[in-house]
Structure formats: structure tokens, C-alpha cells
N, C-alpha and C. Protein backbone atom coordinates (compact mmCIF):
# COMPACT_ATOMS: atom_id res chain seq x y z
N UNK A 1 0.86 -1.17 0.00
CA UNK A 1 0.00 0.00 0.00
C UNK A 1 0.91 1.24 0.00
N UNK A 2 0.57 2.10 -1.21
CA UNK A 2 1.73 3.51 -0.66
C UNK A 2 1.47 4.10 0.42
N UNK A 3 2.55 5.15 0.50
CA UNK A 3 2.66 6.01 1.86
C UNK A 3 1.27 6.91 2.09
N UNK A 4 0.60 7.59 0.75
CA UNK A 4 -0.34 8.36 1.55
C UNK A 4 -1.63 7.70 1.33
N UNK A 5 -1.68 6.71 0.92
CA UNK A 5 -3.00 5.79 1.71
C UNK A 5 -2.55 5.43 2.94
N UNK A 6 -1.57 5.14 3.64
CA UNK A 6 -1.33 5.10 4.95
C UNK A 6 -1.49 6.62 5.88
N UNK A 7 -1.23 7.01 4.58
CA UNK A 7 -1.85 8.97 5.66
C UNK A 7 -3.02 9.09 5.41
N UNK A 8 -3.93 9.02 4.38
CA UNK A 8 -5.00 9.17 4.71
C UNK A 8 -5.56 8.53 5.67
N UNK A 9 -5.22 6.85 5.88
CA UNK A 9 -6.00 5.90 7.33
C UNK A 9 -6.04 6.80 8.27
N UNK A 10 -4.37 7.13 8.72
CA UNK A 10 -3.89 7.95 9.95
C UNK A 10 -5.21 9.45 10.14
N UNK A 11 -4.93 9.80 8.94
CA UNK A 11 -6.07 11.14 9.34
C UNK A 11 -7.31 11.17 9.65
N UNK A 12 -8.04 10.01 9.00
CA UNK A 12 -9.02 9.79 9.15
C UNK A 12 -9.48 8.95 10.51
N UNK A 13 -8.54 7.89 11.19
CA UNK A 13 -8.44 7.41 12.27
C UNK A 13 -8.21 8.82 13.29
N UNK A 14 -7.31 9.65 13.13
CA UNK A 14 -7.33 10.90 14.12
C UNK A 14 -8.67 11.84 14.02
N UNK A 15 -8.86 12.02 13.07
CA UNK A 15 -10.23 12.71 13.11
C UNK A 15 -11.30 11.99 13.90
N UNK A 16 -11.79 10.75 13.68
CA UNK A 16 -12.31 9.96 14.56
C UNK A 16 -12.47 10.40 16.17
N UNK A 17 -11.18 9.88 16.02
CA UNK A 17 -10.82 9.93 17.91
C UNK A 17 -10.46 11.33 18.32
N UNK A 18 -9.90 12.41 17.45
CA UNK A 18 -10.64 13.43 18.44
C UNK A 18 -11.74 14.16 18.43
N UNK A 19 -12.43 13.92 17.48
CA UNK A 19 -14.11 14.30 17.69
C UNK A 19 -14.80 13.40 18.44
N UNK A 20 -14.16 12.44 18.86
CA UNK A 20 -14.70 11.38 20.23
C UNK A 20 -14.75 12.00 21.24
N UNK A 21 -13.25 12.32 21.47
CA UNK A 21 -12.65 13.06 22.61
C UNK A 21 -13.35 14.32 22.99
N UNK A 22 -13.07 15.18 22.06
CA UNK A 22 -14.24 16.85 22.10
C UNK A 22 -15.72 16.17 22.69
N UNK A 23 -16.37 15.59 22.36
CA UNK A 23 -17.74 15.27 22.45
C UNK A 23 -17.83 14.80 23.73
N UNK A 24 -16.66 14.23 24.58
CA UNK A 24 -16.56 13.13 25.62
C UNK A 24 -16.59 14.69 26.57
N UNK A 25 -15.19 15.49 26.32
CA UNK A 25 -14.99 16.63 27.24
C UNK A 25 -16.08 17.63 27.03
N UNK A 26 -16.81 17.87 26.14
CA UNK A 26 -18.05 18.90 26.07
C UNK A 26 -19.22 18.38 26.70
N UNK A 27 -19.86 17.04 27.17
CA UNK A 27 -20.66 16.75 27.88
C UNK A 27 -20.63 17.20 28.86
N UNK A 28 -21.75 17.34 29.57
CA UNK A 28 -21.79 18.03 30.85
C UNK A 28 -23.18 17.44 31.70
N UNK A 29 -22.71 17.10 32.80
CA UNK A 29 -23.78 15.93 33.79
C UNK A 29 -24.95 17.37 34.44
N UNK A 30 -26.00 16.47 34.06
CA UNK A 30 -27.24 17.56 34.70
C UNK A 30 -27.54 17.22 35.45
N UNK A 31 -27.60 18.07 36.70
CA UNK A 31 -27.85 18.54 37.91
C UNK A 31 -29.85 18.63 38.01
N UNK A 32 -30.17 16.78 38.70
CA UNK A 32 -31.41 17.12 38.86
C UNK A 32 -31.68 17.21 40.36
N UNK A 33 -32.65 17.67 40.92
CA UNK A 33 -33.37 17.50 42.18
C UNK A 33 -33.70 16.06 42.47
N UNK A 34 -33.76 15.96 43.94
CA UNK A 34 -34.91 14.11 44.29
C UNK A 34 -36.35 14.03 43.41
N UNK A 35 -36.96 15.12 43.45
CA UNK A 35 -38.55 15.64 42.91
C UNK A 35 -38.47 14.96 41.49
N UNK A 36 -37.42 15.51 40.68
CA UNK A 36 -37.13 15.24 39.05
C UNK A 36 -37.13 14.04 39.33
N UNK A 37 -35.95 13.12 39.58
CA UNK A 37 -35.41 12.37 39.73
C UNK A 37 -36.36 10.91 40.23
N UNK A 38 -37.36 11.38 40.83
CA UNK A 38 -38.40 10.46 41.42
C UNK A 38 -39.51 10.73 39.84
N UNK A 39 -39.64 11.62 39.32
CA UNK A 39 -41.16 11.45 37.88
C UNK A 39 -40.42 10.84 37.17
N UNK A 40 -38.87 11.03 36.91
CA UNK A 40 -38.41 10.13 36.09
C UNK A 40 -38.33 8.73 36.09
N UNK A 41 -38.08 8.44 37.53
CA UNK A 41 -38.85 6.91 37.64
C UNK A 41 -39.63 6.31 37.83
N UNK A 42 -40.71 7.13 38.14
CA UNK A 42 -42.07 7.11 37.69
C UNK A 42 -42.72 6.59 36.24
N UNK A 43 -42.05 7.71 35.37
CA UNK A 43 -42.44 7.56 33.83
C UNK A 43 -42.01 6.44 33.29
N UNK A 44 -40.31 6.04 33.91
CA UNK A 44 -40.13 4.81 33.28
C UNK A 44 -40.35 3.90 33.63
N UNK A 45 -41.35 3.60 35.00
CA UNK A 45 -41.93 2.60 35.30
C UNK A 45 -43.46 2.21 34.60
N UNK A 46 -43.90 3.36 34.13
CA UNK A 46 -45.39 3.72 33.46
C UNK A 46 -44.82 3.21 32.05
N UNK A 47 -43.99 3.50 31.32
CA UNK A 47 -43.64 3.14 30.31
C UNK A 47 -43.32 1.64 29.92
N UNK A 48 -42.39 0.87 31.26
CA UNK A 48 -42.38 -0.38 31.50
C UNK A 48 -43.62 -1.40 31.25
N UNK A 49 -44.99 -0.66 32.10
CA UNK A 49 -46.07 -1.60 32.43
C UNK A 49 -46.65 -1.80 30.99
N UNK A 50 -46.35 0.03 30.54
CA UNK A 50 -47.29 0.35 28.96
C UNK A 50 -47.21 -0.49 28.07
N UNK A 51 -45.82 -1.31 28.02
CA UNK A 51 -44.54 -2.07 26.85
C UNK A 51 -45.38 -3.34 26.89
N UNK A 52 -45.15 -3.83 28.51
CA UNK A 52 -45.96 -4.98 28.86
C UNK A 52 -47.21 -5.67 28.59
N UNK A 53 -47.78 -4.29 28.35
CA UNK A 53 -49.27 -4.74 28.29
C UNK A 53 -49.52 -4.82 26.78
């Protein structure tokens, strides 16, 4: 295989992994209350039974 099909892999493998990376460090964890935190398992228990039935 020539050399810049081996550079293109490389670039395209780096592009990959650091738009992984950016996406990994730009997330940001949301800050819910008990209140939230309790309808949300609520809903996905309502949703559970809904599936079920």
C-alpha cells in the first residue's frame, strides 16, 4: 500500500478519535433535584407496564 494511503487511514483514524474526545470533554452531567429524579422513575416505570401490556 503507498505512503499516503497510509496517511489518509492515519487522518481519518485521528479525526475519529478526536471528535470522540471533544464530544466526551463537552458533555456536561445535569444537575437534577430528588422531585425530578423520582417522575423520572415514575415515567419509566409507566412506560415499562405500557410495553408490557
Amino acid at each position: 500500500m503507498p505512503w499516503y494511503a497510509w496517511l489518509i487511514i492515519a487522518l481519518a483514524l485521528g479525526a475519529i478519535i478526536g471528535n470522540l474526545l471533544l464530544l466526551r470533554d463537552s458533555a456536561r452531567k445535569i444537575d437534577l433535584t430528588p422531585e425530578q429524579l423520582e417522575r423520572i422513575r415514575q415515567r419509566n416505570a409507566q412506560a415499562d407496564r405500557d410495553e408490557q401490556a
